[in-house]
N, C-alpha and C. Protein backbone atom coordinates (compact mmCIF):
# COMPACT_ATOMS: atom_id res chain seq x y z
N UNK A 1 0.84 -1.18 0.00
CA UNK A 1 0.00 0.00 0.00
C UNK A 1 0.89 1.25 0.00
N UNK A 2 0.26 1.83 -0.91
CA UNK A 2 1.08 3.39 -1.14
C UNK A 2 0.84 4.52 -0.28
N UNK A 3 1.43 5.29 0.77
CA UNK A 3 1.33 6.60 1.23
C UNK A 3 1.33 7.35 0.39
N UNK A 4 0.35 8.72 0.63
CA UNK A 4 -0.05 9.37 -0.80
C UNK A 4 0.53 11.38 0.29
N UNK A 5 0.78 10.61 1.32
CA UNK A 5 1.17 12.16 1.97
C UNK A 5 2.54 12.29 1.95
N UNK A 6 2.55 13.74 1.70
CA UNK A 6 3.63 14.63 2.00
C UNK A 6 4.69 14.92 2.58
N UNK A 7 5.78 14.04 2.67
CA UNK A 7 6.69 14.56 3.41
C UNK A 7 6.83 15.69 4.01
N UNK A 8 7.63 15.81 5.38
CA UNK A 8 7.79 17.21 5.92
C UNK A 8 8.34 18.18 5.20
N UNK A 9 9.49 17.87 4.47
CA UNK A 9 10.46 18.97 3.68
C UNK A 9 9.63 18.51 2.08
N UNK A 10 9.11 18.36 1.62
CA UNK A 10 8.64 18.15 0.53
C UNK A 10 7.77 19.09 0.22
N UNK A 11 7.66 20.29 -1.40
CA UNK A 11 7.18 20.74 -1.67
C UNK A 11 5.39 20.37 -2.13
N UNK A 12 4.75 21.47 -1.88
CA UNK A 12 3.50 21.21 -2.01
C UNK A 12 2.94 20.83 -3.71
N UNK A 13 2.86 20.12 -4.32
CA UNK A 13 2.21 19.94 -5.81
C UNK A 13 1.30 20.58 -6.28
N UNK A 14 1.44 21.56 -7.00
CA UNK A 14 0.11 22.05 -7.60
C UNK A 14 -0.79 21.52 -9.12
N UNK A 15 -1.66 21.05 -9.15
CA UNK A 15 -1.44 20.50 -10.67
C UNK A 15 -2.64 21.69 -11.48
N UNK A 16 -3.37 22.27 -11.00
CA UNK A 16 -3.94 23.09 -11.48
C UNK A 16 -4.32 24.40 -10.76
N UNK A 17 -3.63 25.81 -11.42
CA UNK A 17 -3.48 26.89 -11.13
C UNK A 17 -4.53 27.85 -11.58
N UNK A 18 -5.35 28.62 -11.06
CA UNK A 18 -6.08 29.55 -11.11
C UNK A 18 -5.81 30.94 -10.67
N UNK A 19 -6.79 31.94 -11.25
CA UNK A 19 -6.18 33.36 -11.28
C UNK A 19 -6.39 33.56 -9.62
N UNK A 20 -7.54 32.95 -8.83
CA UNK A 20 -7.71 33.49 -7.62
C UNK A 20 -5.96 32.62 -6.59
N UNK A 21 -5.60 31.69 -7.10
CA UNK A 21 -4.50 31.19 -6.31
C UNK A 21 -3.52 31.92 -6.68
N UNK A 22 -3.61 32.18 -7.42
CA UNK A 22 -1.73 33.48 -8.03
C UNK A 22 -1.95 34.34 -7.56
N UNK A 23 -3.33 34.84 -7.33
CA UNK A 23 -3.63 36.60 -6.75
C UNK A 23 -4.09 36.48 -4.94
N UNK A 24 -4.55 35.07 -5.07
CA UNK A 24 -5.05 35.10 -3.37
C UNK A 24 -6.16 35.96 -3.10
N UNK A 25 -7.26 35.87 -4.32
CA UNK A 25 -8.34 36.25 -3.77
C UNK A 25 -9.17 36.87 -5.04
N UNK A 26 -10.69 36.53 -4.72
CA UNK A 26 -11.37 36.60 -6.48
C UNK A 26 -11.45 37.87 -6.76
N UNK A 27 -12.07 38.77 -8.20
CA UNK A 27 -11.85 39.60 -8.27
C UNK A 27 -13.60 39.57 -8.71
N UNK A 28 -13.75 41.21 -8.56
CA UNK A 28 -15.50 41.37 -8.68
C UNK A 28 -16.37 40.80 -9.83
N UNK A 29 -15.37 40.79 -10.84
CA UNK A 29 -16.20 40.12 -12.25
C UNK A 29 -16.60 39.45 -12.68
N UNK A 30 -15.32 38.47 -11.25
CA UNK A 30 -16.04 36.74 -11.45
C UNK A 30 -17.22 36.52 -10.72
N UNK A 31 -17.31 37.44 -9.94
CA UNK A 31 -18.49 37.37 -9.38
C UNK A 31 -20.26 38.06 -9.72
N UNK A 32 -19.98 38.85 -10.60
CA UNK A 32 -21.03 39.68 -10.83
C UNK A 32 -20.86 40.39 -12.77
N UNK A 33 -22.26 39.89 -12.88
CA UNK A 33 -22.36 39.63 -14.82
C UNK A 33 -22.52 41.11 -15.07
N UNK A 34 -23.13 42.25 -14.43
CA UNK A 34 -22.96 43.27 -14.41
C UNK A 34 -21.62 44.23 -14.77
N UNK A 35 -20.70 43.72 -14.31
CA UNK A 35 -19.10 44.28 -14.53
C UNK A 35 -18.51 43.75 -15.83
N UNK A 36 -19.48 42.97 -16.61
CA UNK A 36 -18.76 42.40 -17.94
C UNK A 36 -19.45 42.82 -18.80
N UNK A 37 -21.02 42.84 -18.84
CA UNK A 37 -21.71 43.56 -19.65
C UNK A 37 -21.33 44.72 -20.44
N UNK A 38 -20.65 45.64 -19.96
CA UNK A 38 -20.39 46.60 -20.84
C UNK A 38 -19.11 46.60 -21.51
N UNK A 39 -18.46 45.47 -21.42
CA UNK A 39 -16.94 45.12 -22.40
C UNK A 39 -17.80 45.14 -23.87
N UNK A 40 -16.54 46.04 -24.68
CA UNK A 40 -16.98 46.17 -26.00
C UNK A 40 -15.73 45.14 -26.16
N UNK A 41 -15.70 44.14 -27.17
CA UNK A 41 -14.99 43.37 -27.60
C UNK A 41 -14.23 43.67 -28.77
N UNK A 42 -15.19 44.21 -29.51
CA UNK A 42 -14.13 45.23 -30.92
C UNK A 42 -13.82 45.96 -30.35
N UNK A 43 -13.82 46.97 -29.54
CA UNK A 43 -12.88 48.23 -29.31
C UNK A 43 -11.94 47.58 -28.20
N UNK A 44 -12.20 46.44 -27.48
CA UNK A 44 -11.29 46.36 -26.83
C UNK A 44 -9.77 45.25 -27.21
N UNK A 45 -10.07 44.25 -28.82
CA UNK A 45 -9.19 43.94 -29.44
C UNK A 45 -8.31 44.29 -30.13
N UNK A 46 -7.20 44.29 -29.84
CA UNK A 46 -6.00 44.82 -30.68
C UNK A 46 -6.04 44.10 -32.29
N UNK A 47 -5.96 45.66 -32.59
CA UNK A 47 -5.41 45.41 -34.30
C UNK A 47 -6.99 45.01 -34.61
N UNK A 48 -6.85 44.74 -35.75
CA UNK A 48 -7.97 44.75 -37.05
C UNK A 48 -8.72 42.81 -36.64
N UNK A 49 -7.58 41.82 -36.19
CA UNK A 49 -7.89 40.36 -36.40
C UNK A 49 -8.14 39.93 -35.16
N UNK A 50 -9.62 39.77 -34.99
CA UNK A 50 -10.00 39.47 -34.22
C UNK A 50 -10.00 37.41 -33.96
N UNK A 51 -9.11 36.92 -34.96
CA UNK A 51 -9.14 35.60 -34.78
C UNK A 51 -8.72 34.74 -33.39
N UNK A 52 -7.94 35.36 -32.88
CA UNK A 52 -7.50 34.81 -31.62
C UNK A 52 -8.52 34.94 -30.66
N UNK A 53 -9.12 35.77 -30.67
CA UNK A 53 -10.21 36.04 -29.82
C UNK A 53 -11.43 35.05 -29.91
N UNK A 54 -11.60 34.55 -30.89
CA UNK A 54 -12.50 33.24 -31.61
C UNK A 54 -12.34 32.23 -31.11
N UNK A 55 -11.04 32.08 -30.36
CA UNK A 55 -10.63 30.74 -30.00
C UNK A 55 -10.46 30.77 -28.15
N UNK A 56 -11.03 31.88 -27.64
CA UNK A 56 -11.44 31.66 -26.53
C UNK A 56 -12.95 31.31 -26.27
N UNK A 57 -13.08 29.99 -25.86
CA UNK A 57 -14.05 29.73 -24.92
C UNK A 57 -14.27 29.47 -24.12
N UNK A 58 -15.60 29.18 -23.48
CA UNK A 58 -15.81 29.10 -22.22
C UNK A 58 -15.31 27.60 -22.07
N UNK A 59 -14.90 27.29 -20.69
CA UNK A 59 -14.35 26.21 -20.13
C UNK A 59 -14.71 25.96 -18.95
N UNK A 60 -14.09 24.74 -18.04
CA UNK A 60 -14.70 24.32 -17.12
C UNK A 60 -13.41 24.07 -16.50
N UNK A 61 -13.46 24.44 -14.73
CA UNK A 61 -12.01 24.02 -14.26
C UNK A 61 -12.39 23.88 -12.77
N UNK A 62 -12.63 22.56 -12.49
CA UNK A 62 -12.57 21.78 -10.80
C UNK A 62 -14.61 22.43 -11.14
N UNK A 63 -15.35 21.62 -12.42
CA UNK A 63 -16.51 21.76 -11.92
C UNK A 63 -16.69 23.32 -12.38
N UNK A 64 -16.23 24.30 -12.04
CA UNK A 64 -16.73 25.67 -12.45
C UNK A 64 -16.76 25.99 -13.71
N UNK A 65 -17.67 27.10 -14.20
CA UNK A 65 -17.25 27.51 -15.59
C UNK A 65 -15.97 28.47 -15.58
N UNK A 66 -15.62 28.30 -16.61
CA UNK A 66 -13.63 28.99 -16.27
C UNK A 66 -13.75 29.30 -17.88
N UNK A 67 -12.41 30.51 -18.00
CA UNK A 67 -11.91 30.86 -19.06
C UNK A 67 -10.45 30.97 -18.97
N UNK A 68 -9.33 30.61 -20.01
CA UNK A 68 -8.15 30.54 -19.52
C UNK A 68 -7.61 31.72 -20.30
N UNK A 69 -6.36 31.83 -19.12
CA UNK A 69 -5.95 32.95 -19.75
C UNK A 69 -4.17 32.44 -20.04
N UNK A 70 -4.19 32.87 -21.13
CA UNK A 70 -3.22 32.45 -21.90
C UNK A 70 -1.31 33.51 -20.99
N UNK A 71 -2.00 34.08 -21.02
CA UNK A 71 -0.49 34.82 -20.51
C UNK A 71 0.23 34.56 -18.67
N UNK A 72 -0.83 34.10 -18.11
CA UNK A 72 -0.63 32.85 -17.05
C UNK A 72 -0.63 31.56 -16.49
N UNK A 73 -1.47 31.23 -17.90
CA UNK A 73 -1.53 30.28 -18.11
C UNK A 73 -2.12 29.44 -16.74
N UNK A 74 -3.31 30.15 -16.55
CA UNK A 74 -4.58 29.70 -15.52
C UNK A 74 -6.02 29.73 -15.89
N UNK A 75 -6.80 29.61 -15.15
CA UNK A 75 -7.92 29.33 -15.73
C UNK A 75 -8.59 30.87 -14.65
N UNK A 76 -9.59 31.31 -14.81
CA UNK A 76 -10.33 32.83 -14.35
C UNK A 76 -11.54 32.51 -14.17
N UNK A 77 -12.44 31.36 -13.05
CA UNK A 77 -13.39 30.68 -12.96
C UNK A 77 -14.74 31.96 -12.81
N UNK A 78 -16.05 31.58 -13.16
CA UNK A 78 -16.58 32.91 -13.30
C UNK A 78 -17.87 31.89 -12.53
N UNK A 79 -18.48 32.94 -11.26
CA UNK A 79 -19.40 32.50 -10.60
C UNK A 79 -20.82 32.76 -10.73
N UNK A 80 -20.90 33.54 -11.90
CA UNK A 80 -22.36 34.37 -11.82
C UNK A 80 -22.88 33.22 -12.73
N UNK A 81 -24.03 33.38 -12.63
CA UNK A 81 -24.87 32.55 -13.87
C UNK A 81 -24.92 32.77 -14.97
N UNK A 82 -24.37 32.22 -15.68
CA UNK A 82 -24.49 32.65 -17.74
C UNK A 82 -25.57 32.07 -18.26
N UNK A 83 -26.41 33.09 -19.30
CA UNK A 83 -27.07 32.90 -20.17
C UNK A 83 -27.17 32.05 -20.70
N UNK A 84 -27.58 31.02 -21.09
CA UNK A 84 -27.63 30.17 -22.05
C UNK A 84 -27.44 31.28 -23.46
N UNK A 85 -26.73 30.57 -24.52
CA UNK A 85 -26.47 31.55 -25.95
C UNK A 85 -25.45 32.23 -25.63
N UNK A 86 -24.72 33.03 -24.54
CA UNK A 86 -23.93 33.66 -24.25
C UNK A 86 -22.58 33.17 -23.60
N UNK A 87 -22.28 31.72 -23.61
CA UNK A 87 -21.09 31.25 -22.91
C UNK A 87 -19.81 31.89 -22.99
N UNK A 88 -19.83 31.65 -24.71
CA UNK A 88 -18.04 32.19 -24.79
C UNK A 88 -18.16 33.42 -25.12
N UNK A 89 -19.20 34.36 -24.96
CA UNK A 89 -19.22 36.03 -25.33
C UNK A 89 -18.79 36.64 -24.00
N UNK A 90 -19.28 35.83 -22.52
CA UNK A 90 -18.88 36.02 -21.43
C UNK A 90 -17.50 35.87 -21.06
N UNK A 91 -17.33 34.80 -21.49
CA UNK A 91 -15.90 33.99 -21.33
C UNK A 91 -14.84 35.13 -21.74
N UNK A 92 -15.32 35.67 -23.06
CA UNK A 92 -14.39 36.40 -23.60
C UNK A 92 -14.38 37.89 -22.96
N UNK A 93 -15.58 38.58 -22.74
CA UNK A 93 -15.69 39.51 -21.98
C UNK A 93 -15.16 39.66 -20.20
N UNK A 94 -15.30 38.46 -19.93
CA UNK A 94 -14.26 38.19 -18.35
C UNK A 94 -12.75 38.21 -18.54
N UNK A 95 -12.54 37.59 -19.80
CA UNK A 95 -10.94 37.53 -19.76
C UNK A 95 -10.55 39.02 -20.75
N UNK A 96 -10.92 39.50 -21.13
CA UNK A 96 -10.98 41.12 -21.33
C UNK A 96 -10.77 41.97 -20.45
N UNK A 97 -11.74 41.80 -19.68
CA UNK A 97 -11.65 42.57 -18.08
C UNK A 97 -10.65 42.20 -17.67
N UNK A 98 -9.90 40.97 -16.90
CA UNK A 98 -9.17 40.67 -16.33
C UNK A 98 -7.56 41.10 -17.04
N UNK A 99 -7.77 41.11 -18.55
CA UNK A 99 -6.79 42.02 -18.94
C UNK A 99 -6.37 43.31 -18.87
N UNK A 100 -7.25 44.03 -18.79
CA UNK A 100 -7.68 45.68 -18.73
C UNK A 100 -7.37 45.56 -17.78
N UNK A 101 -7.46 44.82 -16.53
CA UNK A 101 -7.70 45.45 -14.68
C UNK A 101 -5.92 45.17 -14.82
N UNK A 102 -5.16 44.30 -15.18
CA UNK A 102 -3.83 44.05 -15.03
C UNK A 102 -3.90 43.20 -14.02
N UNK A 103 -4.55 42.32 -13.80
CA UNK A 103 -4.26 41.71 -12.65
C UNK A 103 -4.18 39.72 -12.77
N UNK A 104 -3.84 40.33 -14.76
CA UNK A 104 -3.49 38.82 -14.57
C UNK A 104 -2.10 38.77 -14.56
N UNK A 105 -1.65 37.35 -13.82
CA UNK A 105 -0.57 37.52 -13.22
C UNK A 105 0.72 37.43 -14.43
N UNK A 106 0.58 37.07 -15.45
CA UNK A 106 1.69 37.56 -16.56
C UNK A 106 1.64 38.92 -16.80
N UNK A 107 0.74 39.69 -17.12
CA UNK A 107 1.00 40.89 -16.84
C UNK A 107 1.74 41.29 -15.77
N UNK A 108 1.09 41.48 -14.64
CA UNK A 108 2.48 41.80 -13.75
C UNK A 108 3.60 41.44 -13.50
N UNK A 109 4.08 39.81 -14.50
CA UNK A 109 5.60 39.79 -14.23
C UNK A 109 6.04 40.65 -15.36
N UNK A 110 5.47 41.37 -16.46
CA UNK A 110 6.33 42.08 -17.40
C UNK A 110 6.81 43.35 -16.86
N UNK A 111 6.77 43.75 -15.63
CA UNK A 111 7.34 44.63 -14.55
C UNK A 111 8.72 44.56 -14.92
N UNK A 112 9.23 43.15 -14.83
CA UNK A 112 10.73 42.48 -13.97
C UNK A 112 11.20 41.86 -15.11
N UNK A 113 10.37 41.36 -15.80
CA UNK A 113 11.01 40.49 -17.09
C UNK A 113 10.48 40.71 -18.33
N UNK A 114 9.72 41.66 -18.65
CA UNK A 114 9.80 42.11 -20.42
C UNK A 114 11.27 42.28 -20.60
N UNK A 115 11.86 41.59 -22.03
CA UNK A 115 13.00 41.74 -22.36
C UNK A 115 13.15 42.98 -23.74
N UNK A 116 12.24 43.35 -24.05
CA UNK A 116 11.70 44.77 -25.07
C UNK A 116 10.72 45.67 -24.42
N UNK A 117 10.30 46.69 -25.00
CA UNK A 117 9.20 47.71 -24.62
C UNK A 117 8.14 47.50 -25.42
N UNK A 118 7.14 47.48 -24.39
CA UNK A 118 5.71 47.05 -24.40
C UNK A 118 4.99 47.62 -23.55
N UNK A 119 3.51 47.74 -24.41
CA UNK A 119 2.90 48.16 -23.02
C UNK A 119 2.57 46.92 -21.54
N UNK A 120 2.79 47.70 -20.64
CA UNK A 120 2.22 46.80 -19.32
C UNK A 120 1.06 46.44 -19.91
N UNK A 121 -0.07 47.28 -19.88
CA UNK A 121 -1.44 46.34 -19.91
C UNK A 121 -1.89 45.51 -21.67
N UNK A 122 -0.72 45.72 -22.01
CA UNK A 122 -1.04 44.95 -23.43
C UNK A 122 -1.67 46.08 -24.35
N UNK A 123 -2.33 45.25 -25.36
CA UNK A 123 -2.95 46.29 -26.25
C UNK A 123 -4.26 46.42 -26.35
N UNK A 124 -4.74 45.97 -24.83
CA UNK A 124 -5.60 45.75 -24.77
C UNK A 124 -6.27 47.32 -24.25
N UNK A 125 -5.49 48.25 -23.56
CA UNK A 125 -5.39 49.41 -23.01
C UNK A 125 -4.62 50.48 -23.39
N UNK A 126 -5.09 51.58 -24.22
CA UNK A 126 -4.76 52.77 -24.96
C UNK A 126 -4.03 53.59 -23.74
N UNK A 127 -2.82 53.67 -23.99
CA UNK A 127 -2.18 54.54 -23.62
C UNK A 127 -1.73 53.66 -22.23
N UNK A 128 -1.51 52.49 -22.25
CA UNK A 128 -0.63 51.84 -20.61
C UNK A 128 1.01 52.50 -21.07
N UNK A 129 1.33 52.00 -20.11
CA UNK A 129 2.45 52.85 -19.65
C UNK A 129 3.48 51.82 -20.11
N UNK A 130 4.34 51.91 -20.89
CA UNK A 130 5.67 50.90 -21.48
C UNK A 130 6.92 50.57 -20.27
N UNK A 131 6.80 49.25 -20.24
CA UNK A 131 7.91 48.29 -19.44
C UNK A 131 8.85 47.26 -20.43
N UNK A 132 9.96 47.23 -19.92
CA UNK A 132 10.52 46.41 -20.66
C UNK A 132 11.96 47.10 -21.54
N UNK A 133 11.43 48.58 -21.59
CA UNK A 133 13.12 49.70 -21.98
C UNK A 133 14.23 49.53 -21.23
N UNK A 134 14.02 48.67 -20.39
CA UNK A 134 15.44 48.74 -19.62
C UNK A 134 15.91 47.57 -19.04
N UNK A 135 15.76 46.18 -19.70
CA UNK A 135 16.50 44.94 -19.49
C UNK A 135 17.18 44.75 -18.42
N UNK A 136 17.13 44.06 -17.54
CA UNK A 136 18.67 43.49 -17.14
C UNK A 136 18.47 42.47 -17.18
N UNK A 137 18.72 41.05 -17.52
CA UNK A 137 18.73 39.83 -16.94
C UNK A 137 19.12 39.38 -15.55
N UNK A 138 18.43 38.55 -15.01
CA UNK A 138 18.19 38.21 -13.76
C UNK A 138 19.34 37.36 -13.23
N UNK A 139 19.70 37.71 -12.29
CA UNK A 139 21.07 36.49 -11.49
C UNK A 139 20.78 36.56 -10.41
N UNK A 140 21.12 34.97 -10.11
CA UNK A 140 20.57 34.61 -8.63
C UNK A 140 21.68 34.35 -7.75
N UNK A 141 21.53 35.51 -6.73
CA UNK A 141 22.02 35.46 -5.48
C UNK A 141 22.64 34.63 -5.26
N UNK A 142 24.33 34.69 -5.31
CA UNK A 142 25.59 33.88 -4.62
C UNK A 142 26.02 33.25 -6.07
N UNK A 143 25.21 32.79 -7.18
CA UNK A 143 25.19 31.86 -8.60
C UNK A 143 26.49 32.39 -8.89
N UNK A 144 27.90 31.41 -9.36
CA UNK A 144 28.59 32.24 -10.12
C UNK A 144 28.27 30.78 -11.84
N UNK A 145 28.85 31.41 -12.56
CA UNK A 145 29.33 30.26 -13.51
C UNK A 145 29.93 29.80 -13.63
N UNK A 146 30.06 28.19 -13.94
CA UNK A 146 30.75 26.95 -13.88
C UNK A 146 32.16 28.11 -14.26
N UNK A 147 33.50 27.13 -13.91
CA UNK A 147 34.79 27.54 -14.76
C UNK A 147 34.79 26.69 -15.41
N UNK A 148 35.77 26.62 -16.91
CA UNK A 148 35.59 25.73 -17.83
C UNK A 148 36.95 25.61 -18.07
């Protein structure tokens, strides 16, 4: 018989990550259909091709309806009740919002690690403020490199 617990010094496993576990706590949109309703989806897609945007739908993650978001590569579970006819118009309008607010969590690592200039909030937001003009690559504390 197999023990399925955790060693003391043994890291915790995560196998599926969500926006409320990276942020530690939900945000109003997932909670209320009101705060998505007024996402314009053409004005809020970059550029003319809206194809990528086509290929978000609604999803399901631990049972909830979820939408993933690609730049954290988590899922943004949404609690309000959806329309029937309206799944992935929501889907897409939640993960819109959650782009605009900046609070998905790839956005905020382009703080520390955009390696070019970009906007912080993507292009999803006229006039964000550009990160990424000033590179450094990252070294970790005490690291030297092998001698050869």
């Amino acid at each position: 018989m197999s023990d399925t617990r955790r060693l003391p010094d043994e890291p915790e496993k995560i196998v599926a990550i969500d926006a409320e576990y990276l942020s530690g706590h939900r945000f109003p949109y997932q909670q209320d259909i009101s705060l998505v309703e007024d996402v314009d989806l053409d004005a809020a897609t970059p550029g003319a091709d809206l194809n990528w945007l086509e290929d978000v739908t609604l999803l399901s993650e631990d049972d909830v309806p979820a939408v993933f978001d690609r730049y954290s590569n988590s899922f943004i579970k949404i609690y309000f009740e959806i329309p029937k006819g309206r799944e992935d118009e929501l889907a897409r309008k939640v993960l819109i919002k959650h782009l605009q607010s900046g609070n998905s969590y790839g956005i905020a690592l382009k703080e520390r690690h955009a390696k070019f200039p970009q906007p912080q909030l993507g292009p999803w937001v006229e006039g964000s403020r550009t990160v990424g003009d000033d590179y450094h690559r990252s070294v970790l504390e005490g690291w030297a490199p092998p001698a050869h």
